[in-house]
PDB file of N, CA and C in Angstrom:
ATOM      1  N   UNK A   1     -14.215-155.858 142.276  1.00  0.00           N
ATOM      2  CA  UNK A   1     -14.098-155.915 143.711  1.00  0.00           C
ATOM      3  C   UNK A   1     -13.409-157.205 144.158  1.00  0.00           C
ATOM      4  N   UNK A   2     -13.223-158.149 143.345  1.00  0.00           N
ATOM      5  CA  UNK A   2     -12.602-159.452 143.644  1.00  0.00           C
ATOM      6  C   UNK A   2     -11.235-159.459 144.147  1.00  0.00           C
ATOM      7  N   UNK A   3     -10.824-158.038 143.687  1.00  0.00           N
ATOM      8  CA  UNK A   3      -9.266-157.913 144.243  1.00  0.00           C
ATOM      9  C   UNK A   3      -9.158-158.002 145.703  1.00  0.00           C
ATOM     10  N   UNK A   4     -10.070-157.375 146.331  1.00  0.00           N
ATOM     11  CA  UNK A   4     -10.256-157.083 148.029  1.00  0.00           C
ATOM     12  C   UNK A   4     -10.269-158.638 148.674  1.00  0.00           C
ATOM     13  N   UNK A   5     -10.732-159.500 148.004  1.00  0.00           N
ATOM     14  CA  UNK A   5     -10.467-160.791 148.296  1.00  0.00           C
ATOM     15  C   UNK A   5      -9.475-161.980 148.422  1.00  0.00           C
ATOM     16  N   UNK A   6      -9.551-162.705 149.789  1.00  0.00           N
ATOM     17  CA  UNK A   6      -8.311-163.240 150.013  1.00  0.00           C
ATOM     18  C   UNK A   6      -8.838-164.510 150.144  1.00  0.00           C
ATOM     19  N   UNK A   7      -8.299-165.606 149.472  1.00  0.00           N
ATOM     20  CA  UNK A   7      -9.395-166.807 149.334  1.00  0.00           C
ATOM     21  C   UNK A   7      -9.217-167.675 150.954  1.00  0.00           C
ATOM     22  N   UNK A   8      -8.145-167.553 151.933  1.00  0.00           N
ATOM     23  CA  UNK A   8      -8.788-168.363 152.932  1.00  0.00           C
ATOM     24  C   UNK A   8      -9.705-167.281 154.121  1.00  0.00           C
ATOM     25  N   UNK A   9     -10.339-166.160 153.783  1.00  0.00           N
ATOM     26  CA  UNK A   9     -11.550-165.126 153.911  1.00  0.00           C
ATOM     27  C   UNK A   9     -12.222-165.800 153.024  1.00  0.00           C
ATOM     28  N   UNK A  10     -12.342-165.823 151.927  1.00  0.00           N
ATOM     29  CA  UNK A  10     -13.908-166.548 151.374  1.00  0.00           C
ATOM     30  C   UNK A  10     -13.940-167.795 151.913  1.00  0.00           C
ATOM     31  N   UNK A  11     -13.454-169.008 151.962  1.00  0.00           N
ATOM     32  CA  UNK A  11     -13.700-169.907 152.175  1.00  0.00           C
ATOM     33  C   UNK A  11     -14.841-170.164 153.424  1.00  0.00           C
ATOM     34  N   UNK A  12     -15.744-170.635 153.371  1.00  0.00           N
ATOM     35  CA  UNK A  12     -16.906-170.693 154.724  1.00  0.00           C
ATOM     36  C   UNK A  12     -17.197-169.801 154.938  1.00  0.00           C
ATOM     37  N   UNK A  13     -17.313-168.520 153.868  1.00  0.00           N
ATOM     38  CA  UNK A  13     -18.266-167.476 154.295  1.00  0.00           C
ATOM     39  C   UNK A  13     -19.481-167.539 153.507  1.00  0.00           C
ATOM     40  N   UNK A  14     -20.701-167.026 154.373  1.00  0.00           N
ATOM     41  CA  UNK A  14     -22.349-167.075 154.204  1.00  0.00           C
ATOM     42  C   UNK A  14     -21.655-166.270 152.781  1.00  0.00           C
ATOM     43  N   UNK A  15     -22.842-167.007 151.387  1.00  0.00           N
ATOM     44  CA  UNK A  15     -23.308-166.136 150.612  1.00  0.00           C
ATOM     45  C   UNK A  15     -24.515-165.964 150.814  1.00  0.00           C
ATOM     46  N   UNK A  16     -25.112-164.763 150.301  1.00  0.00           N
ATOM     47  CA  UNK A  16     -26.391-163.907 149.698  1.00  0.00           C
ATOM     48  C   UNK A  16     -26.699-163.376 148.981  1.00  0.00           C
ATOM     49  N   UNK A  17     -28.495-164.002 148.257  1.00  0.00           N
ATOM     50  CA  UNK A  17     -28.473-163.681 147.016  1.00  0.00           C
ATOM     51  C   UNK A  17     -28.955-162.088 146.886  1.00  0.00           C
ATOM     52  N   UNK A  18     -29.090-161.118 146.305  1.00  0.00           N
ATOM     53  CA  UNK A  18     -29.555-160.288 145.967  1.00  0.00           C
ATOM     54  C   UNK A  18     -30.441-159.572 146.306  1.00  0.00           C
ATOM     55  N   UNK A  19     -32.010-160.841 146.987  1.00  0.00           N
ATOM     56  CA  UNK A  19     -32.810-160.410 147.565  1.00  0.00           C
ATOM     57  C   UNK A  19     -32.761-160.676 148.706  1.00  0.00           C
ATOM     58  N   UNK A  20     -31.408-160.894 149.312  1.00  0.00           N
ATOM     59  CA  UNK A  20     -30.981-161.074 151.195  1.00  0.00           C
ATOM     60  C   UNK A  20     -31.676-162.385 151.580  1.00  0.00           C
ATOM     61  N   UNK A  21     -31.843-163.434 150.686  1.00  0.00           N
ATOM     62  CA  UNK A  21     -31.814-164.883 151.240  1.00  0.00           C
ATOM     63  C   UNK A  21     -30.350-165.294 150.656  1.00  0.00           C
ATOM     64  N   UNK A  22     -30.175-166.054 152.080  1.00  0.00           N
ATOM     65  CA  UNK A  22     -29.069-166.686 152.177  1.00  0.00           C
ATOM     66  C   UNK A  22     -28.997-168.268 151.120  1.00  0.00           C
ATOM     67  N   UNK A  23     -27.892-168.152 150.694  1.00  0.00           N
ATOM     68  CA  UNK A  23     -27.544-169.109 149.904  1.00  0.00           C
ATOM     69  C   UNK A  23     -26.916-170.456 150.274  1.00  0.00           C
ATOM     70  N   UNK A  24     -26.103-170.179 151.049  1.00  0.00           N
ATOM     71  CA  UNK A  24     -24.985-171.345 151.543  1.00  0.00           C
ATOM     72  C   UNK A  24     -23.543-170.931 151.651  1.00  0.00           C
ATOM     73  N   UNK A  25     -23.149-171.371 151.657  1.00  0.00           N
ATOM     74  CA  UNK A  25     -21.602-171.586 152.143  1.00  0.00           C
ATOM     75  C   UNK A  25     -20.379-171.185 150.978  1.00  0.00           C
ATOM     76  N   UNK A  26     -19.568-170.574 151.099  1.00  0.00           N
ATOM     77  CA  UNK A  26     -18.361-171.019 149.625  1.00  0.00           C
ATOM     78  C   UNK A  26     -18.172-172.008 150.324  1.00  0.00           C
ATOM     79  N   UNK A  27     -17.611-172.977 148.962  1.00  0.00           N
ATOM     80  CA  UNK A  27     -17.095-174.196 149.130  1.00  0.00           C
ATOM     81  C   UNK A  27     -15.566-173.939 148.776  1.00  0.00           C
ATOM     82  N   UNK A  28     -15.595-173.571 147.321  1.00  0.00           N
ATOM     83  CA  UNK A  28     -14.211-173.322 146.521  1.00  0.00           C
ATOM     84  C   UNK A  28     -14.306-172.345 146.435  1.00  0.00           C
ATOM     85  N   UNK A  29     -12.881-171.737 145.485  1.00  0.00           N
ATOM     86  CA  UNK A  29     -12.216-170.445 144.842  1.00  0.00           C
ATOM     87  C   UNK A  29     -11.578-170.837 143.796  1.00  0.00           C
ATOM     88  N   UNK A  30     -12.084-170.308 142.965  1.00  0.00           N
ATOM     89  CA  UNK A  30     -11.179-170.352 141.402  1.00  0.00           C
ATOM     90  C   UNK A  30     -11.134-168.995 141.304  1.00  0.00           C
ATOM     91  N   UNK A  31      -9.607-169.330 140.910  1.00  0.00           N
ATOM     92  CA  UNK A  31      -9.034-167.824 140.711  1.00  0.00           C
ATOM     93  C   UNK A  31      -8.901-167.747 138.869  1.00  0.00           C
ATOM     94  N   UNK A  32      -8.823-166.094 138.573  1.00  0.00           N
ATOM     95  CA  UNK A  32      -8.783-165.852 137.186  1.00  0.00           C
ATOM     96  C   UNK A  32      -7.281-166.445 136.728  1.00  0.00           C
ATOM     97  N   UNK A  33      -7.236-166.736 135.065  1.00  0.00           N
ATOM     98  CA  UNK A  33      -5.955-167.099 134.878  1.00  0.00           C
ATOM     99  C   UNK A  33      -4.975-166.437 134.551  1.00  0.00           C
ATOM    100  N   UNK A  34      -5.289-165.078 134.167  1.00  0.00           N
ATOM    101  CA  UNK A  34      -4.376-163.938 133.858  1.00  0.00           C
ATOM    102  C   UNK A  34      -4.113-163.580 134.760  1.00  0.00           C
ATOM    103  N   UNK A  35      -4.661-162.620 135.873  1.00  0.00           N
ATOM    104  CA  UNK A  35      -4.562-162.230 137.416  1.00  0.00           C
ATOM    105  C   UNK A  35      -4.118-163.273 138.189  1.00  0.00           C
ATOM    106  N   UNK A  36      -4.834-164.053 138.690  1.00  0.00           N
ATOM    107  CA  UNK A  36      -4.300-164.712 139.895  1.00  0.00           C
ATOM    108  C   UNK A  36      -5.464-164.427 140.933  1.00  0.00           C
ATOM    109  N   UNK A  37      -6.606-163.880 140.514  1.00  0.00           N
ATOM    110  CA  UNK A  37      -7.248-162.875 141.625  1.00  0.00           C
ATOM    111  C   UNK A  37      -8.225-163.825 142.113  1.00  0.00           C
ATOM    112  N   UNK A  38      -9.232-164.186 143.031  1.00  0.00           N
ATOM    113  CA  UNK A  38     -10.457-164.923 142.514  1.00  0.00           C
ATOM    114  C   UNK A  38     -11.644-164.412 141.878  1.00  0.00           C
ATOM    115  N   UNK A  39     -12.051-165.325 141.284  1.00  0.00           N
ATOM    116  CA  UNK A  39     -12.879-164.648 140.282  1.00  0.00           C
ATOM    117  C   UNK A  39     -14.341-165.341 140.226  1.00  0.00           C
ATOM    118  N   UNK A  40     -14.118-167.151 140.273  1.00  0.00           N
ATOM    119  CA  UNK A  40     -15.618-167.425 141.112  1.00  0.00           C
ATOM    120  C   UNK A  40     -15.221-168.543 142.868  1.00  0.00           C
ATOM    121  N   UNK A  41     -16.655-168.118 142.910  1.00  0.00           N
ATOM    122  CA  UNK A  41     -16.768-169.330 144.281  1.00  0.00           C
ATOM    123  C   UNK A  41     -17.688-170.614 143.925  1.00  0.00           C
ATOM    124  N   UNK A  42     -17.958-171.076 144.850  1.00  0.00           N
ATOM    125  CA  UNK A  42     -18.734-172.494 144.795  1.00  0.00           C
ATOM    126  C   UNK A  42     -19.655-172.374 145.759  1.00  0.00           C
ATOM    127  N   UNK A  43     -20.966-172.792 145.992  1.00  0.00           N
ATOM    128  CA  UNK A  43     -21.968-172.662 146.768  1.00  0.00           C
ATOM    129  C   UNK A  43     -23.272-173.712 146.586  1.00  0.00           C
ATOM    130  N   UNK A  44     -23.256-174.555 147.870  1.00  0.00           N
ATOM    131  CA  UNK A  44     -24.189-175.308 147.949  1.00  0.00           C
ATOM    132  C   UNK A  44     -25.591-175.020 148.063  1.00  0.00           C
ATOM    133  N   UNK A  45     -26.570-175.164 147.847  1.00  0.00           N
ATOM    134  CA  UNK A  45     -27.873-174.379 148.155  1.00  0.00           C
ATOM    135  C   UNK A  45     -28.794-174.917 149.292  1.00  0.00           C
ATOM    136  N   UNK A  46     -27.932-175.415 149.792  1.00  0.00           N
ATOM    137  CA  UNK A  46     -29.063-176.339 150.518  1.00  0.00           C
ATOM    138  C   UNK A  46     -28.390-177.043 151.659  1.00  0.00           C
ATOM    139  N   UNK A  47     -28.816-177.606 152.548  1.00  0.00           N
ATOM    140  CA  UNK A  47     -27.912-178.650 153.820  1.00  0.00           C
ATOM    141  C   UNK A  47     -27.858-179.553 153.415  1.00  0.00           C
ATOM    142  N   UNK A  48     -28.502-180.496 152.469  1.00  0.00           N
ATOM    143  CA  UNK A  48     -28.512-181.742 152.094  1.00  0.00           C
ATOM    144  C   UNK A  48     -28.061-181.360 150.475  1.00  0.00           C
ATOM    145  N   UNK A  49     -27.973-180.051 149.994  1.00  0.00           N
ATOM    146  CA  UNK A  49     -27.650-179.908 148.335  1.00  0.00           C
ATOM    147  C   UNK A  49     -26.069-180.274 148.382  1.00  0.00           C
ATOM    148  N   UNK A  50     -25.547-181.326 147.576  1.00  0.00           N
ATOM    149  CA  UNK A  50     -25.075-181.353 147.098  1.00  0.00           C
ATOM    150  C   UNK A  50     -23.581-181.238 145.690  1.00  0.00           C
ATOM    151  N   UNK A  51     -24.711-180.562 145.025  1.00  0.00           N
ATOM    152  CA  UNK A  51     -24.057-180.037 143.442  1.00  0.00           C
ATOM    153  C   UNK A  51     -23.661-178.551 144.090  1.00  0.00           C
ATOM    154  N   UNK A  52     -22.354-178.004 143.987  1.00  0.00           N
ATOM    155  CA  UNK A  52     -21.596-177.203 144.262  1.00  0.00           C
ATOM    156  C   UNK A  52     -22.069-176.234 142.953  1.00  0.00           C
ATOM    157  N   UNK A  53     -22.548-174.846 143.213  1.00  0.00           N
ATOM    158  CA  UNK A  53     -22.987-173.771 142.040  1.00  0.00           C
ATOM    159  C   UNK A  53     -22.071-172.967 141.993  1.00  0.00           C
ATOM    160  N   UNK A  54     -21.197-172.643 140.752  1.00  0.00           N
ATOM    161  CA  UNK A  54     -20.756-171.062 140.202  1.00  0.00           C
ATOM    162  C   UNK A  54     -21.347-170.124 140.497  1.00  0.00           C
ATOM    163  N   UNK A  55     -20.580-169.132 141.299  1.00  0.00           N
ATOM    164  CA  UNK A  55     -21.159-168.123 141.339  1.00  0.00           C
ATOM    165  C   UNK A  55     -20.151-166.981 140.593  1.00  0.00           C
ATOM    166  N   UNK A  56     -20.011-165.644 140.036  1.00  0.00           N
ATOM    167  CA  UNK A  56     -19.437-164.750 139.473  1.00  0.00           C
ATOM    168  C   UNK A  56     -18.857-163.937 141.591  1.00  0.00           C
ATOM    169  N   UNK A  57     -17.631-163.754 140.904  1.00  0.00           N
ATOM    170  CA  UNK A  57     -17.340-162.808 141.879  1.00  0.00           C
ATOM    171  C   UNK A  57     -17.527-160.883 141.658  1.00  0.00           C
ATOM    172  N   UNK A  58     -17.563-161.069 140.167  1.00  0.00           N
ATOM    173  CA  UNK A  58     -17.443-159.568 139.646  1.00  0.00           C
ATOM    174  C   UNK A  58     -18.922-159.037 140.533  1.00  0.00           C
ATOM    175  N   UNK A  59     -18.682-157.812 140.699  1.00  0.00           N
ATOM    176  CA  UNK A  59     -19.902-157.041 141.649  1.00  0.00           C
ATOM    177  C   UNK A  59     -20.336-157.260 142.790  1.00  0.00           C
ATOM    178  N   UNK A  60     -19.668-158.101 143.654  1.00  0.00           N
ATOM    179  CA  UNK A  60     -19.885-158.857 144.857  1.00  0.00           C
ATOM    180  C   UNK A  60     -19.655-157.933 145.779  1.00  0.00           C
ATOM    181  N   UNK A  61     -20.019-157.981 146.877  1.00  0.00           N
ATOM    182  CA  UNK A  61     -19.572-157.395 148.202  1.00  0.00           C
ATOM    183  C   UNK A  61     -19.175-158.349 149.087  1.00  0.00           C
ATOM    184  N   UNK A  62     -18.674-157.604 150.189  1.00  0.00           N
ATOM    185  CA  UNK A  62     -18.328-158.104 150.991  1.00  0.00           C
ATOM    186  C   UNK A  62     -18.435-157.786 152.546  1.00  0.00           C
ATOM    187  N   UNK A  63     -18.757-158.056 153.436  1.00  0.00           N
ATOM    188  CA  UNK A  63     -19.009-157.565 154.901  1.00  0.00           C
ATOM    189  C   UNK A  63     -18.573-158.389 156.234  1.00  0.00           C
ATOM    190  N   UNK A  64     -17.582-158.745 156.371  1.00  0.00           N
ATOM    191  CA  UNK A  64     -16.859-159.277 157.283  1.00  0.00           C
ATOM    192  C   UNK A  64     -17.076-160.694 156.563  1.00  0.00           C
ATOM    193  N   UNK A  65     -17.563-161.427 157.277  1.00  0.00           N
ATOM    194  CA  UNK A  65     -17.566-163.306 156.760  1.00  0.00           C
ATOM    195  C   UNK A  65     -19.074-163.070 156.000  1.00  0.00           C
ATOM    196  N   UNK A  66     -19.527-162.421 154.889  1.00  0.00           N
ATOM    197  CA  UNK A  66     -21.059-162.665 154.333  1.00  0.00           C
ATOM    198  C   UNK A  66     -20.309-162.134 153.490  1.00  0.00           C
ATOM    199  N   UNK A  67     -20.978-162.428 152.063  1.00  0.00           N
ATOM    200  CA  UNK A  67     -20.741-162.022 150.322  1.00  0.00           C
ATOM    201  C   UNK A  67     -21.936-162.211 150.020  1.00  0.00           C
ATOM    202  N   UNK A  68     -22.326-160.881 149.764  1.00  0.00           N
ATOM    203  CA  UNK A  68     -23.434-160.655 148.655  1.00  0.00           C
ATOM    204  C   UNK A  68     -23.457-160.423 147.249  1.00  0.00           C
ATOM    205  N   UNK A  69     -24.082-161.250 146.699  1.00  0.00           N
ATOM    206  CA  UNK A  69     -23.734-161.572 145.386  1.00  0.00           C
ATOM    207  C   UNK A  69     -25.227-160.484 144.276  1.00  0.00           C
ATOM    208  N   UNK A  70     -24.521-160.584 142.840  1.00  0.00           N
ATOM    209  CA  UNK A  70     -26.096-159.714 142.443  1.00  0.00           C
ATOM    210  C   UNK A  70     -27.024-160.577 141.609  1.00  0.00           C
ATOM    211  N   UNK A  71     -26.849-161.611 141.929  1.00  0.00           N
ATOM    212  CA  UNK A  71     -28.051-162.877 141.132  1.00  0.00           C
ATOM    213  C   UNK A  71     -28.954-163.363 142.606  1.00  0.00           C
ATOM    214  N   UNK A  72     -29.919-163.858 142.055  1.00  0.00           N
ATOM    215  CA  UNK A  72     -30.974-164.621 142.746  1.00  0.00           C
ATOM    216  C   UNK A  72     -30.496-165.727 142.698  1.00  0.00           C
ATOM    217  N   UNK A  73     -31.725-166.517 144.039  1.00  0.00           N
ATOM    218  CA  UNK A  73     -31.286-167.860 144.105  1.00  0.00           C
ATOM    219  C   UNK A  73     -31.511-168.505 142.903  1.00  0.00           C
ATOM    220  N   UNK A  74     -32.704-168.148 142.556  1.00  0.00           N
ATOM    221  CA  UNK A  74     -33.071-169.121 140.977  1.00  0.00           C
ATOM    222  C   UNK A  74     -31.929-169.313 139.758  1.00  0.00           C
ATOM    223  N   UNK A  75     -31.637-167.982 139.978  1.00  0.00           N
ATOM    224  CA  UNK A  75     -30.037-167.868 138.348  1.00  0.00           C
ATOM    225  C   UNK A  75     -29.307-168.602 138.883  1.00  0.00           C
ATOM    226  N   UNK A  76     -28.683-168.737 140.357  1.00  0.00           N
ATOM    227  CA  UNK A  76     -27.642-169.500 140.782  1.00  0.00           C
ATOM    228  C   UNK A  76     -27.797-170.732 140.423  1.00  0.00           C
ATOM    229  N   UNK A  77     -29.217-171.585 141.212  1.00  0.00           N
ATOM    230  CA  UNK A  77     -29.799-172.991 140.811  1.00  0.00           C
ATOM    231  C   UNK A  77     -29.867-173.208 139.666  1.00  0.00           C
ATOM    232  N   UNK A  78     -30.196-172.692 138.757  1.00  0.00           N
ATOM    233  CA  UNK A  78     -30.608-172.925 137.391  1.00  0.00           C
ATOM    234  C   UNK A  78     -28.795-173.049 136.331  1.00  0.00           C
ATOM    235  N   UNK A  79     -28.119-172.523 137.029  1.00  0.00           N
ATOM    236  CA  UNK A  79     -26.693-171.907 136.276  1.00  0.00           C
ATOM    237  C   UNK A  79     -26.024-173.288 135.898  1.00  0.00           C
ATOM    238  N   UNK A  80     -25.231-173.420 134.903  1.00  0.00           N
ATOM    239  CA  UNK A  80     -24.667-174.563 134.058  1.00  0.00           C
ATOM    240  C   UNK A  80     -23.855-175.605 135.546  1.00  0.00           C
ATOM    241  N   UNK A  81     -24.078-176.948 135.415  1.00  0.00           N
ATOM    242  CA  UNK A  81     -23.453-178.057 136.125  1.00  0.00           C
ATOM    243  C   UNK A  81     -22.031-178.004 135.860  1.00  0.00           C
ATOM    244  N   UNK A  82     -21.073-177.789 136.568  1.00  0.00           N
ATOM    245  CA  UNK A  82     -19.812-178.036 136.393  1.00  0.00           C
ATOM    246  C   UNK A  82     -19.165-178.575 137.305  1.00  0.00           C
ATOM    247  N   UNK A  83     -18.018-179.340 136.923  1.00  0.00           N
ATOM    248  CA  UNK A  83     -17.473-179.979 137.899  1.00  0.00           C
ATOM    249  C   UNK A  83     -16.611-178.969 138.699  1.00  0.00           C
ATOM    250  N   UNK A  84     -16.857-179.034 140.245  1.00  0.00           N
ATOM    251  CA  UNK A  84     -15.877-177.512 140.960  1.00  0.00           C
ATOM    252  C   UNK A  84     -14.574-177.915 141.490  1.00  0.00           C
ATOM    253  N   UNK A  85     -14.490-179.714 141.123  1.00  0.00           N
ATOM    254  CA  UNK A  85     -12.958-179.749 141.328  1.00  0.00           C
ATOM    255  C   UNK A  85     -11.994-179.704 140.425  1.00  0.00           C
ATOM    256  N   UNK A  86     -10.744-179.032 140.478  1.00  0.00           N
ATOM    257  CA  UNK A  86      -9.314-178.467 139.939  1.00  0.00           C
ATOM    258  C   UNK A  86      -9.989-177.312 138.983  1.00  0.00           C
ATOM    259  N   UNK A  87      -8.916-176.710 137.910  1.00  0.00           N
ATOM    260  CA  UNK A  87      -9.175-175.508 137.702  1.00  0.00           C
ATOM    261  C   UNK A  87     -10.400-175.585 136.229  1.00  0.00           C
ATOM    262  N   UNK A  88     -11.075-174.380 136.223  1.00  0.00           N
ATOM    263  CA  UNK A  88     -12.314-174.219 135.120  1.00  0.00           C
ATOM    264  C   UNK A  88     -10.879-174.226 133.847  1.00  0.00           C
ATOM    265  N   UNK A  89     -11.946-174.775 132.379  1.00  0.00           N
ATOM    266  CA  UNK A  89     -11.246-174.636 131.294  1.00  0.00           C
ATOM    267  C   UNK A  89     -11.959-173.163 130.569  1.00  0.00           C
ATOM    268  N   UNK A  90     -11.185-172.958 129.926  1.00  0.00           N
ATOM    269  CA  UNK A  90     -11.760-171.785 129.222  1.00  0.00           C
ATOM    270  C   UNK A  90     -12.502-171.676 128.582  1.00  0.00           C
ATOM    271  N   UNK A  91     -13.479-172.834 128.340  1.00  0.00           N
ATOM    272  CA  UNK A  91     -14.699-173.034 127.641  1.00  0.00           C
ATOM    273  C   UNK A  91     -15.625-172.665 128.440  1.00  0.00           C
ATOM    274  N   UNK A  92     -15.259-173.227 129.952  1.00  0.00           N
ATOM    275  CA  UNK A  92     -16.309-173.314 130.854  1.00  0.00           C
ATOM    276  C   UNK A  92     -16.680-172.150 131.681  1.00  0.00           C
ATOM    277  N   UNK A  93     -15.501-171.109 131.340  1.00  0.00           N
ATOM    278  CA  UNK A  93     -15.746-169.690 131.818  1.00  0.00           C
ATOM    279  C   UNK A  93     -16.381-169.081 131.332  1.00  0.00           C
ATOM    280  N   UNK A  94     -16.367-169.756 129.352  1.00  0.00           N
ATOM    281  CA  UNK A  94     -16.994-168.980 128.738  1.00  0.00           C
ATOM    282  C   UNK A  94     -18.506-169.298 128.715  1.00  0.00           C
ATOM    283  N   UNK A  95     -18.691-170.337 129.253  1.00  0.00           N
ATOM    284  CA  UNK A  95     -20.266-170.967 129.274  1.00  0.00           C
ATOM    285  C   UNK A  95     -20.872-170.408 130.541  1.00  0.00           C
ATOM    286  N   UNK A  96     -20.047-170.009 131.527  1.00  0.00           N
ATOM    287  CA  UNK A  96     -20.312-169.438 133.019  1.00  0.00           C
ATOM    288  C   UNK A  96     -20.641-167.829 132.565  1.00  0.00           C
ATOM    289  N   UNK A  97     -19.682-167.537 131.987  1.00  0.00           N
ATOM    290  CA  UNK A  97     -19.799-166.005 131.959  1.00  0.00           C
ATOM    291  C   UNK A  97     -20.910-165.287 131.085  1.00  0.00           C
ATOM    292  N   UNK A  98     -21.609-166.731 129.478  1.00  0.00           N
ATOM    293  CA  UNK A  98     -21.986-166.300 129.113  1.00  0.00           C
ATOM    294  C   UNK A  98     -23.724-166.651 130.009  1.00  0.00           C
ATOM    295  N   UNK A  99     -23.511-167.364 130.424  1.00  0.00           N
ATOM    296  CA  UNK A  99     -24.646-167.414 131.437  1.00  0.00           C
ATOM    297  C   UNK A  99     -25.083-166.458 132.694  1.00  0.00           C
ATOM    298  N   UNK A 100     -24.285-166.113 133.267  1.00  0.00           N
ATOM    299  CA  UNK A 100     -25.072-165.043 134.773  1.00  0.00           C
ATOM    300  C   UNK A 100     -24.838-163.672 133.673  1.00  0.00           C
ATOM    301  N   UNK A 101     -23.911-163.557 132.488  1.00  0.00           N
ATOM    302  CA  UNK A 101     -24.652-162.192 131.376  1.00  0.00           C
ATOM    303  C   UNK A 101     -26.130-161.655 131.456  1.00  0.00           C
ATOM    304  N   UNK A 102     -26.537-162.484 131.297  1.00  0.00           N
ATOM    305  CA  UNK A 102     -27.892-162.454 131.036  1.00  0.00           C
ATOM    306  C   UNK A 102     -28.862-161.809 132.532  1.00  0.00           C
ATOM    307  N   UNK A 103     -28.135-161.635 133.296  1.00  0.00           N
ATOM    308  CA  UNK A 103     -29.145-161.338 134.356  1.00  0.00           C
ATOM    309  C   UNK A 103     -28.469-159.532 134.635  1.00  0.00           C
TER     310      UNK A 103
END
């Protein structure tokens, strides 16, 4: 579904986790490197949080300015520290991807 996405539309739109609590904000867009498409966002958890979280775009929705995502807040919080400025290395996709797997 990431194709339907146009990254200055994600940018400052509400995410939501799974169980319809709100998450925060995209911050960023990293797009895939083969496509071009986006593939994750960035999301603060908090007004005072800080550390910018990976989120997966695969399975996402979308509804005007809100993205609902299919992880909980906890998988999001808990999900590997990465730095969300310039582009992910391919290690770190693979440490991202092999992480929200699991849920």
């Amino acid at each position: 579904m990431a194709d339907e996405f146009v990254i200055h539309e994600l940018q400052g739109s509400n995410v939501w986790a799974k169980d319809g609590e709100r998450l925060g904000v995209v911050g960023e867009v990293h797009l895939d490197r083969a496509t071009g498409e986006p593939e994750w966002i960035t999301v603060a958890l908090g007004l005072f949080e800080t550390r910018q979280h990976f989120v997966p775009l695969a399975g996402a929705r979308r509804d005007e300015d809100d993205i609902y995502v299919n992880y909980s807040r906890q998988a999001v919080d808990d999900s590997p520290h990465l730095d969300p400025d310039g582009a992910l290395t391919a290690e770190e996709e693979v440490q991202l991807t092999d992480y929200y797997r699991q849920f």
